[in-house]
C-alpha atoms as a PDB file:
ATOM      1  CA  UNK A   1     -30.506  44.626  -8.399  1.00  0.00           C
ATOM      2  CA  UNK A   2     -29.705  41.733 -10.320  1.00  0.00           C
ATOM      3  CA  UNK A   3     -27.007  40.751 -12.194  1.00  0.00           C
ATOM      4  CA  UNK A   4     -28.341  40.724 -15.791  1.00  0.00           C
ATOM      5  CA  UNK A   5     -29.578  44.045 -15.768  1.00  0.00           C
ATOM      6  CA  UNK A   6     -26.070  45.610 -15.080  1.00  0.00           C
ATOM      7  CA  UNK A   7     -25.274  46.291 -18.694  1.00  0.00           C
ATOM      8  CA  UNK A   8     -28.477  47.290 -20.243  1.00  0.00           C
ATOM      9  CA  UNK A   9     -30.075  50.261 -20.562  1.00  0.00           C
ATOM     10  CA  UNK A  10     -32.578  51.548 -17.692  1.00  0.00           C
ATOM     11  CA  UNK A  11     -35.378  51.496 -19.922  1.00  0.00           C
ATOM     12  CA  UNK A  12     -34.868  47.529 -20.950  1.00  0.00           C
ATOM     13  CA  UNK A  13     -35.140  46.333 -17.082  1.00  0.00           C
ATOM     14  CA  UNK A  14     -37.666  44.636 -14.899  1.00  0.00           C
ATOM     15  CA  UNK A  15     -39.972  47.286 -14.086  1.00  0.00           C
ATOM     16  CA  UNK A  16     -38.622  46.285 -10.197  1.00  0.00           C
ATOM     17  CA  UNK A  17     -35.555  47.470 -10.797  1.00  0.00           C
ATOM     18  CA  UNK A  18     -35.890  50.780 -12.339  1.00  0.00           C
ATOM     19  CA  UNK A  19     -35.296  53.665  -9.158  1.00  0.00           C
ATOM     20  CA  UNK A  20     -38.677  55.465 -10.482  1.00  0.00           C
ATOM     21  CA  UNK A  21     -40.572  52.459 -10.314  1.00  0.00           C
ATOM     22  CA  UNK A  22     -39.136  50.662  -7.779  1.00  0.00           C
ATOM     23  CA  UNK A  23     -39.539  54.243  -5.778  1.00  0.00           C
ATOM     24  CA  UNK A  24     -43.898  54.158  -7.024  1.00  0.00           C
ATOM     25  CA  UNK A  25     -43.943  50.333  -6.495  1.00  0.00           C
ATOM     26  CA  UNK A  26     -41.904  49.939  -2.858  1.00  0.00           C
ATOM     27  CA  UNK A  27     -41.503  53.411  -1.428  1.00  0.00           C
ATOM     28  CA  UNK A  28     -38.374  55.415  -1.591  1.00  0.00           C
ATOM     29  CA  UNK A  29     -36.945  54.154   1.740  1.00  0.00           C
ATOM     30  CA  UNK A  30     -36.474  50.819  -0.914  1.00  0.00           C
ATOM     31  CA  UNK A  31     -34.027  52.329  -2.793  1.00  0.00           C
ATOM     32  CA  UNK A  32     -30.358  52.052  -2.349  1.00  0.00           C
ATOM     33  CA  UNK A  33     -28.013  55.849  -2.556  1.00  0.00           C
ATOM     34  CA  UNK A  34     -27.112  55.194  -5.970  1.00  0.00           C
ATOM     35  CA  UNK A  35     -30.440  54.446  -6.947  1.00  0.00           C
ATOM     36  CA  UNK A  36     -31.023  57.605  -5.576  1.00  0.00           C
ATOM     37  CA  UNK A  37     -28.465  59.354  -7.158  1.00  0.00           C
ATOM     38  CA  UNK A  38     -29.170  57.824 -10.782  1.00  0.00           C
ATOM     39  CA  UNK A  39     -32.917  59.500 -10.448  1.00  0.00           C
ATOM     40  CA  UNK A  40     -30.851  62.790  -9.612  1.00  0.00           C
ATOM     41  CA  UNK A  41     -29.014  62.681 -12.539  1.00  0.00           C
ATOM     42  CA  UNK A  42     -31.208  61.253 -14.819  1.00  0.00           C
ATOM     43  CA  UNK A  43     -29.141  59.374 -17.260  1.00  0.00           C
ATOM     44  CA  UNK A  44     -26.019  57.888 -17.574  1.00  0.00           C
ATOM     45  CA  UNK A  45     -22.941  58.053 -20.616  1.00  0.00           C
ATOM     46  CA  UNK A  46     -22.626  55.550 -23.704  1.00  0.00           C
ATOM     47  CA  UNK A  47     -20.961  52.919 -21.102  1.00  0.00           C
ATOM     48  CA  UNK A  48     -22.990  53.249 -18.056  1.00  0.00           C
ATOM     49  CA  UNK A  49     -26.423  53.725 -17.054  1.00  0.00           C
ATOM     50  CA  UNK A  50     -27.572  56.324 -14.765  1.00  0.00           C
ATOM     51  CA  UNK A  51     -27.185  53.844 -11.851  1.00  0.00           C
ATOM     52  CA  UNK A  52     -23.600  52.865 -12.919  1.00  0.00           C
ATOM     53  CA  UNK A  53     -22.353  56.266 -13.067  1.00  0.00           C
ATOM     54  CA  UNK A  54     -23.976  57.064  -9.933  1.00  0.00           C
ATOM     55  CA  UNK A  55     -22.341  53.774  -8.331  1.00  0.00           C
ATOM     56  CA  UNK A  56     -18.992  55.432  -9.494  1.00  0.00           C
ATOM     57  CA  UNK A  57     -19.132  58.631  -8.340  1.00  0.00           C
ATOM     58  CA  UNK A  58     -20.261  57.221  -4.410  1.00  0.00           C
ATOM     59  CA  UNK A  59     -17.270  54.757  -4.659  1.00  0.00           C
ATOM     60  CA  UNK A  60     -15.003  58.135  -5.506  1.00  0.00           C
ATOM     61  CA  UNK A  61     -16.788  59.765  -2.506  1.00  0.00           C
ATOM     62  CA  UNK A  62     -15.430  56.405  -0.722  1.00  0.00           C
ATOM     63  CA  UNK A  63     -19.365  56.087  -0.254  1.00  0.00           C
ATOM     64  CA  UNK A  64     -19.967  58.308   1.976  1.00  0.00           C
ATOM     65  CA  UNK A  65     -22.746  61.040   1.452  1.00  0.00           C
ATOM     66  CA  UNK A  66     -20.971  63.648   3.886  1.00  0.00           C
ATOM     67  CA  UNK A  67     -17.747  63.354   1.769  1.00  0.00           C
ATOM     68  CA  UNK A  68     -20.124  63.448  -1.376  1.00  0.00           C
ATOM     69  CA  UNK A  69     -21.181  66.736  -0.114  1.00  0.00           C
ATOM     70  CA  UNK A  70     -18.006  68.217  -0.434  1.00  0.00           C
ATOM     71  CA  UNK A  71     -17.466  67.490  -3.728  1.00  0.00           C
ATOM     72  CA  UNK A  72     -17.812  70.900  -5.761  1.00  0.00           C
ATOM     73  CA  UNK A  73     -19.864  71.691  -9.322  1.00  0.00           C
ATOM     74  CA  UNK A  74     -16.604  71.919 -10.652  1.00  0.00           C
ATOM     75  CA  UNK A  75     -15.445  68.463  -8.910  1.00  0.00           C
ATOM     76  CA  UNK A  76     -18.002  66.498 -10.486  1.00  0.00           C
ATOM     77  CA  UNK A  77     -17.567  67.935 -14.312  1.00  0.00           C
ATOM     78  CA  UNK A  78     -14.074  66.917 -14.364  1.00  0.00           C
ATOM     79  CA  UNK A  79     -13.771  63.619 -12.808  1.00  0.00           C
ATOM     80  CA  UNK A  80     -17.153  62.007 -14.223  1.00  0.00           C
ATOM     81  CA  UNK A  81     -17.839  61.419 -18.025  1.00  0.00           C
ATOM     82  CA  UNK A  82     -21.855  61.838 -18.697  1.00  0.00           C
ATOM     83  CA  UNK A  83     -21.955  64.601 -15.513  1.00  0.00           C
ATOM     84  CA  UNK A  84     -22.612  67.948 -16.810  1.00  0.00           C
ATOM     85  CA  UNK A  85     -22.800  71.462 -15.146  1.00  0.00           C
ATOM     86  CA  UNK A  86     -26.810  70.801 -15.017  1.00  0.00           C
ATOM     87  CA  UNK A  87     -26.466  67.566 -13.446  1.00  0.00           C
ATOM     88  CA  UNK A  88     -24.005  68.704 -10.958  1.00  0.00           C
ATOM     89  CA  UNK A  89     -25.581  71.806  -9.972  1.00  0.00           C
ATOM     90  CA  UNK A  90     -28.552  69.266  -9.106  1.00  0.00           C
ATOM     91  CA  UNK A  91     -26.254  67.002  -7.272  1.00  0.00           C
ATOM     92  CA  UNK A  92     -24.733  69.405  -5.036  1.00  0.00           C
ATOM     93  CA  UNK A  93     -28.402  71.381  -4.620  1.00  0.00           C
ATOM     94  CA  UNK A  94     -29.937  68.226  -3.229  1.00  0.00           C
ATOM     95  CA  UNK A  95     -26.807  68.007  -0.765  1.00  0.00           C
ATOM     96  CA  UNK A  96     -27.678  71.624   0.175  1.00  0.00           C
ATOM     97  CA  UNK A  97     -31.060  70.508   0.924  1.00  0.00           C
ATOM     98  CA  UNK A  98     -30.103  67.493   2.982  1.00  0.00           C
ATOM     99  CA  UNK A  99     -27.704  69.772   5.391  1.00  0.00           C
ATOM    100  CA  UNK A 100     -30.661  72.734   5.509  1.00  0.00           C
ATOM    101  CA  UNK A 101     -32.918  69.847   7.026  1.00  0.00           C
ATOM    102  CA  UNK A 102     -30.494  69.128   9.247  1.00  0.00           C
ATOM    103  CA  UNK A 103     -30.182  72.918  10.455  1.00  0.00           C
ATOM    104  CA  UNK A 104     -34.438  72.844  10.237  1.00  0.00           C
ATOM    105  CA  UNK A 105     -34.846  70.053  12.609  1.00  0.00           C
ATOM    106  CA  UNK A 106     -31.682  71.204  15.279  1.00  0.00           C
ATOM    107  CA  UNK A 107     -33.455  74.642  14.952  1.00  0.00           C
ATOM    108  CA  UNK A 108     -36.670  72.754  16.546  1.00  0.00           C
ATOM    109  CA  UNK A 109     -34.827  71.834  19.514  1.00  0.00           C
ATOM    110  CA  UNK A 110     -32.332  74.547  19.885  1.00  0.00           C
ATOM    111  CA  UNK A 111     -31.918  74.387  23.905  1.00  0.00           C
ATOM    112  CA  UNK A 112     -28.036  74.050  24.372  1.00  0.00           C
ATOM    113  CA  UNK A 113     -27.533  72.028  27.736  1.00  0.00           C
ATOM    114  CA  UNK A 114     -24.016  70.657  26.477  1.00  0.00           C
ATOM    115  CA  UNK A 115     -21.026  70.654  24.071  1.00  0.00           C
ATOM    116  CA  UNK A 116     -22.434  68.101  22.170  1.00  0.00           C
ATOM    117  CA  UNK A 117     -25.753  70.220  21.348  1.00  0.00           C
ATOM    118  CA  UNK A 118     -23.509  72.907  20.278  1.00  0.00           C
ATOM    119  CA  UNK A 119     -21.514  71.145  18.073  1.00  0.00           C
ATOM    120  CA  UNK A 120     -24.991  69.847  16.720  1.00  0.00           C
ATOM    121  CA  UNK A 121     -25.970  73.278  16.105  1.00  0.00           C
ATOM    122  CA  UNK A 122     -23.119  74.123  14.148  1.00  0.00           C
ATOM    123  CA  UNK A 123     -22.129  71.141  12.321  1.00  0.00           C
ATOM    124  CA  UNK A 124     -24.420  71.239   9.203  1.00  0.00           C
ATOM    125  CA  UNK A 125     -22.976  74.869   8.551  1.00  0.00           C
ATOM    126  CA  UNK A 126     -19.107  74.071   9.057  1.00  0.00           C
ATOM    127  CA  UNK A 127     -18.778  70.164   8.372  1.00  0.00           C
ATOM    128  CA  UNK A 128     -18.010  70.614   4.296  1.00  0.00           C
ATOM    129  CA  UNK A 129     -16.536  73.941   3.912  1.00  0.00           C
ATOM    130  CA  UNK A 130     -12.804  74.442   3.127  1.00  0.00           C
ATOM    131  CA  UNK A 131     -12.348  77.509   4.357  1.00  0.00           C
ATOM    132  CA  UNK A 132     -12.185  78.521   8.030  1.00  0.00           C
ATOM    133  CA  UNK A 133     -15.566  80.471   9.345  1.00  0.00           C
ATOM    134  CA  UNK A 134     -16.271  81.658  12.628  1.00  0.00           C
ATOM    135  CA  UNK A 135     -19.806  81.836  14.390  1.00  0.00           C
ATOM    136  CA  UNK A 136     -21.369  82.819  17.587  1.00  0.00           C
ATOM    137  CA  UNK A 137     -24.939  81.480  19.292  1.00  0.00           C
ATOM    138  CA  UNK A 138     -26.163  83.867  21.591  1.00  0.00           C
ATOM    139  CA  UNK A 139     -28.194  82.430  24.427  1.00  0.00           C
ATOM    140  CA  UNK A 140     -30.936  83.479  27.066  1.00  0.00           C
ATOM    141  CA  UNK A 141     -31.120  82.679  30.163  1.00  0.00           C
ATOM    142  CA  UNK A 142     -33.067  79.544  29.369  1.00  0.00           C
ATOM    143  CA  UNK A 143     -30.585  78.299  27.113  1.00  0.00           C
ATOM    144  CA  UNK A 144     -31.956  78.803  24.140  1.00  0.00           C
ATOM    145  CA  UNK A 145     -30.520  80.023  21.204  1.00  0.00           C
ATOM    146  CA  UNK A 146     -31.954  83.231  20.378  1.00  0.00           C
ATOM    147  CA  UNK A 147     -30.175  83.789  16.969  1.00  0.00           C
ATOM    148  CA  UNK A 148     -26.729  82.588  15.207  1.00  0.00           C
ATOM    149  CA  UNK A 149     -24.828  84.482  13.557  1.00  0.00           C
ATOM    150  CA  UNK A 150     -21.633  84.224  11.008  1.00  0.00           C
ATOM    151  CA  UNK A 151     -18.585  86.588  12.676  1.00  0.00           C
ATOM    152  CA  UNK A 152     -16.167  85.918   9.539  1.00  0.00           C
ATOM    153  CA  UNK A 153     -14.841  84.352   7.023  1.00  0.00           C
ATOM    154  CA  UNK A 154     -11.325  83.460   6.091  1.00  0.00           C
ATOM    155  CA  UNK A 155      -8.965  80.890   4.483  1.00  0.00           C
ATOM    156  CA  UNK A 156      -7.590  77.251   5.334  1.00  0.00           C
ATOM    157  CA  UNK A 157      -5.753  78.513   8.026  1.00  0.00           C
ATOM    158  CA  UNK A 158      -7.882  81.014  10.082  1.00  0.00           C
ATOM    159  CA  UNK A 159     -10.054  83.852  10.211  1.00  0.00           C
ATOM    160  CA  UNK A 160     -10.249  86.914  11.745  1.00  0.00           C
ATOM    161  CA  UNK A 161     -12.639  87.732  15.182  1.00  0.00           C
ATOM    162  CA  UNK A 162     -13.872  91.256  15.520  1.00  0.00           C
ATOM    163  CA  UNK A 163     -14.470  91.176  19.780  1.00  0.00           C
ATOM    164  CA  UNK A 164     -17.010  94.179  19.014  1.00  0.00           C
ATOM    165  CA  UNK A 165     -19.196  93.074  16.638  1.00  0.00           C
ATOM    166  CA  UNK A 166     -20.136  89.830  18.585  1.00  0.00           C
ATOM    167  CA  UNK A 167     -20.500  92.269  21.591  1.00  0.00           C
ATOM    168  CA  UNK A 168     -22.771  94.436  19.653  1.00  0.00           C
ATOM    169  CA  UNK A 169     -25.071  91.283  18.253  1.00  0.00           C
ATOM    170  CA  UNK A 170     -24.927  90.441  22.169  1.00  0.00           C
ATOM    171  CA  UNK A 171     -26.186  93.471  23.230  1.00  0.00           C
ATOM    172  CA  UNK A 172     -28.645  93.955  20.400  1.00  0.00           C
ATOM    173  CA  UNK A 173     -30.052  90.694  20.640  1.00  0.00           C
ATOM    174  CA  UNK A 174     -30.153  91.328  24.413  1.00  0.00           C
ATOM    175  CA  UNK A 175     -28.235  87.805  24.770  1.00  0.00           C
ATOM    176  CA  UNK A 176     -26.974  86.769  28.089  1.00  0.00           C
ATOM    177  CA  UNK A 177     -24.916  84.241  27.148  1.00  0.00           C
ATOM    178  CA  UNK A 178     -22.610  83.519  24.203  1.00  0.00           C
ATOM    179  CA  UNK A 179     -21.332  80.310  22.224  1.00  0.00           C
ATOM    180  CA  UNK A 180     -18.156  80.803  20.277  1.00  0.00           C
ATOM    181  CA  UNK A 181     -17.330  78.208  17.211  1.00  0.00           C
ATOM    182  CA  UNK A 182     -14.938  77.837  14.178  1.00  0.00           C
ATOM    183  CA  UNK A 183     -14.180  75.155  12.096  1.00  0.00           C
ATOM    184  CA  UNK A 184     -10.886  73.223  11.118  1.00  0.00           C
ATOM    185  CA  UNK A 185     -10.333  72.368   7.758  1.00  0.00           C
ATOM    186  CA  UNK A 186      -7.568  70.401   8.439  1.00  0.00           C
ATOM    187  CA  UNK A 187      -9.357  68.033  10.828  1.00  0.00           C
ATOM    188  CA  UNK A 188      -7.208  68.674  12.990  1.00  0.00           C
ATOM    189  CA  UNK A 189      -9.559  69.664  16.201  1.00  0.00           C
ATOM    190  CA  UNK A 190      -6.879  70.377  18.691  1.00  0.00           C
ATOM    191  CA  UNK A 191      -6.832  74.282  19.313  1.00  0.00           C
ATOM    192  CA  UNK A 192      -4.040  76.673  18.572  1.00  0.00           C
ATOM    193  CA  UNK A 193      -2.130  79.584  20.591  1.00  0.00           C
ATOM    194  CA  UNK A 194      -4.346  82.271  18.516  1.00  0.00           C
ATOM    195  CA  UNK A 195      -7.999  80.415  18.798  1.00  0.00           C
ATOM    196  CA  UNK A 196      -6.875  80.195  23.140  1.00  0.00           C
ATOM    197  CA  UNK A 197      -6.125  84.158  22.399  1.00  0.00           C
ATOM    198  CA  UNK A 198      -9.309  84.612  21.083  1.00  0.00           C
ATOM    199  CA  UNK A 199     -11.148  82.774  23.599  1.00  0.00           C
ATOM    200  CA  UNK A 200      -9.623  84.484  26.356  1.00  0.00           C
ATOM    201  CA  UNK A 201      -9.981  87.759  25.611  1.00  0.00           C
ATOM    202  CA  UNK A 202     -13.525  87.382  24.687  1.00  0.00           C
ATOM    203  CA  UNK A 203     -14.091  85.905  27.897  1.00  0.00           C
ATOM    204  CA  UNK A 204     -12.823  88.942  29.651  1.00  0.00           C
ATOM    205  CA  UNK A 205     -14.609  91.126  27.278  1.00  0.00           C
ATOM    206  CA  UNK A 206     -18.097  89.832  27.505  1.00  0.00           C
ATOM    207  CA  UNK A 207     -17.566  89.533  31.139  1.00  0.00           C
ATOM    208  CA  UNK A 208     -17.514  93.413  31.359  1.00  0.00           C
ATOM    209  CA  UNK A 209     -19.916  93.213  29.616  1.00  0.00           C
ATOM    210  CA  UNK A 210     -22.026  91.186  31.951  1.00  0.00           C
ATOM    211  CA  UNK A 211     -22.481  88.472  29.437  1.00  0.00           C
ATOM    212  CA  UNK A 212     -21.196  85.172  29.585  1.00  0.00           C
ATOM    213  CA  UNK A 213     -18.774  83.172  27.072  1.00  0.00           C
ATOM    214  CA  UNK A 214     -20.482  79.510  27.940  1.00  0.00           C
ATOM    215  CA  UNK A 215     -18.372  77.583  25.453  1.00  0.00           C
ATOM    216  CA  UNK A 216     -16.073  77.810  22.497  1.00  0.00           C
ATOM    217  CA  UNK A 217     -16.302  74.808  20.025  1.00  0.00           C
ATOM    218  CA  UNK A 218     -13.555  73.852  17.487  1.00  0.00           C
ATOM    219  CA  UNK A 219     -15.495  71.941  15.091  1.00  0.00           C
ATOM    220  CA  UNK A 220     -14.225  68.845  12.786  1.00  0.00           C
ATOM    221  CA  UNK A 221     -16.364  67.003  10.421  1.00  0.00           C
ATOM    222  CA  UNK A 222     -17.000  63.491  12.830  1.00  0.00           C
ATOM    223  CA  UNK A 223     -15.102  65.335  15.951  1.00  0.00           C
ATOM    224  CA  UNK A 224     -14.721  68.580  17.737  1.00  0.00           C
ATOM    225  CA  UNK A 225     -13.338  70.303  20.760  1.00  0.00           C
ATOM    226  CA  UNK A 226     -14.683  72.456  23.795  1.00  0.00           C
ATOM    227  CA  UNK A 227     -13.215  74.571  25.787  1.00  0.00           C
ATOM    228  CA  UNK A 228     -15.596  74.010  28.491  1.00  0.00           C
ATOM    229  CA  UNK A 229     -15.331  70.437  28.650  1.00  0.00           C
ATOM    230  CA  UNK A 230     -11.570  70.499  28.529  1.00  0.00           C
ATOM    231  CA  UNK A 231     -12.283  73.504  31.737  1.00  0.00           C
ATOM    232  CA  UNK A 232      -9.877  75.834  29.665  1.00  0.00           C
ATOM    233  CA  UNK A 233     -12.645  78.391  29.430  1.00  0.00           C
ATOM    234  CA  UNK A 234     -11.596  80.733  31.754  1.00  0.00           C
ATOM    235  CA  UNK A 235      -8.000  82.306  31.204  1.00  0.00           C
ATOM    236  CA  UNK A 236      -5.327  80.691  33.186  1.00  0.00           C
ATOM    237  CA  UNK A 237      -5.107  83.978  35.370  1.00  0.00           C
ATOM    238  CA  UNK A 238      -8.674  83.843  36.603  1.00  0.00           C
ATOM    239  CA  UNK A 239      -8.781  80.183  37.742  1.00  0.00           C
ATOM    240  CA  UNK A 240      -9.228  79.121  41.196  1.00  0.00           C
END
């Protein structure tokens, strides 16, 4: 975008430069995020256009859509003049619509041969939330996931795990094999004494079961941990 057209008014630029028309004229894959952004929101404030304001609020999201995605309704009233509770809701629904894609197109390919595909599986559920939630996959025999499903859900710190009710969606689902995963808010991926706890005795459990516990991920937004990799799956008592 050029220079001159920085202060004026959308409506007073070069047809090229306007996001609508530059989206009809060159195909959205033209335009940059804040151009984007600015046909999310519409319009700007009595200093900025639309694009201005929306080249303000990526630069407080250090530009970065992921950490844009965390910002709340609430988030974007307060810190950006001309960004109203309609605007926002729109901004944070087309973020919503961005991760469900995400969970659409993993959900195509949903064979889990390694850590990696499980943390792909879970990531667009966990990555923005600040709050601690715990999932399971269960798997057949093929490795496919036959169904996820949300355990709990609990504060910054940790959540609870009810052993029997991921037994019982086992069992119903008639799973052979189950995925265990939480998130850290903190970012901190490492794993505590409690999440080994709880990965140990659900190890045991679902092996009485005659199920398997295949992996537990610890996932981070950018990072995570597995058990399985790390070969701390299996309690310390049962290793060879």
């Amino acid at each position: 975008m050029s220079e001159r057209t920085n202060n004026l008014p959308i409506k007073s630029w070069a047809t090229e430069d306007r996001p609508r028309e530059k989206m009809l004229q060159k195909g959205i894959s033209s335009l940059t995020d804040a151009e984007l952004l600015a046909i999310l929101i519409g319009s700007g404030n009595s200093n900025e256009s639309a694009v201005q304001l929306a080249q303000r609020i990526l630069l407080y999201a250090d530009n970065n859509l992921n950490s844009l995605a965390k910002l709340s309704v609430n988030d974007l009233v307060r810190e950006f003049k001309g960004v109203g509770q309609a605007k926002a809701v729109t901004i944070c629904a087309a973020m919503e619509l961005g991760k469900r894609r995400n969970v659409s197109e993993i959900l195509q390919r949903s064979v889990i041969r390694c850590s990696n595909d499980a943390y792909q599986l879970f990531h667009p559920h966990l990555c923005d939330l600040p709050h601690e939630e715990l999932w399971i996959a269960l798997m057949n025999r093929s490795a496919k996931v036959i169904v996820k499903v949300k355990i709990s859900q609990g504060g910054t710190g940790e959540t609870t795990a009810d052993i029997q009710l991921m037994l019982k969606a086992a069992i119903s689902n008639l799973a052979s094999g189950i995925i265990l995963c939480h998130n850290h808010p903190s970012g901190n991926f490492h794993p505590s004494q409690s999440d080994d706890r709880l990965t140990h005795k659900l190890y045991r459990s679902a092996k009485v079961m005659d199920l398997s516990l295949l992996d537990h991920i610890i996932v981070c937004d950018g990072s995570y941990y597995s058990y399985a990799d790390e070969g701390r799956l299996i309690p310390p008592d049962e290793r060879i």
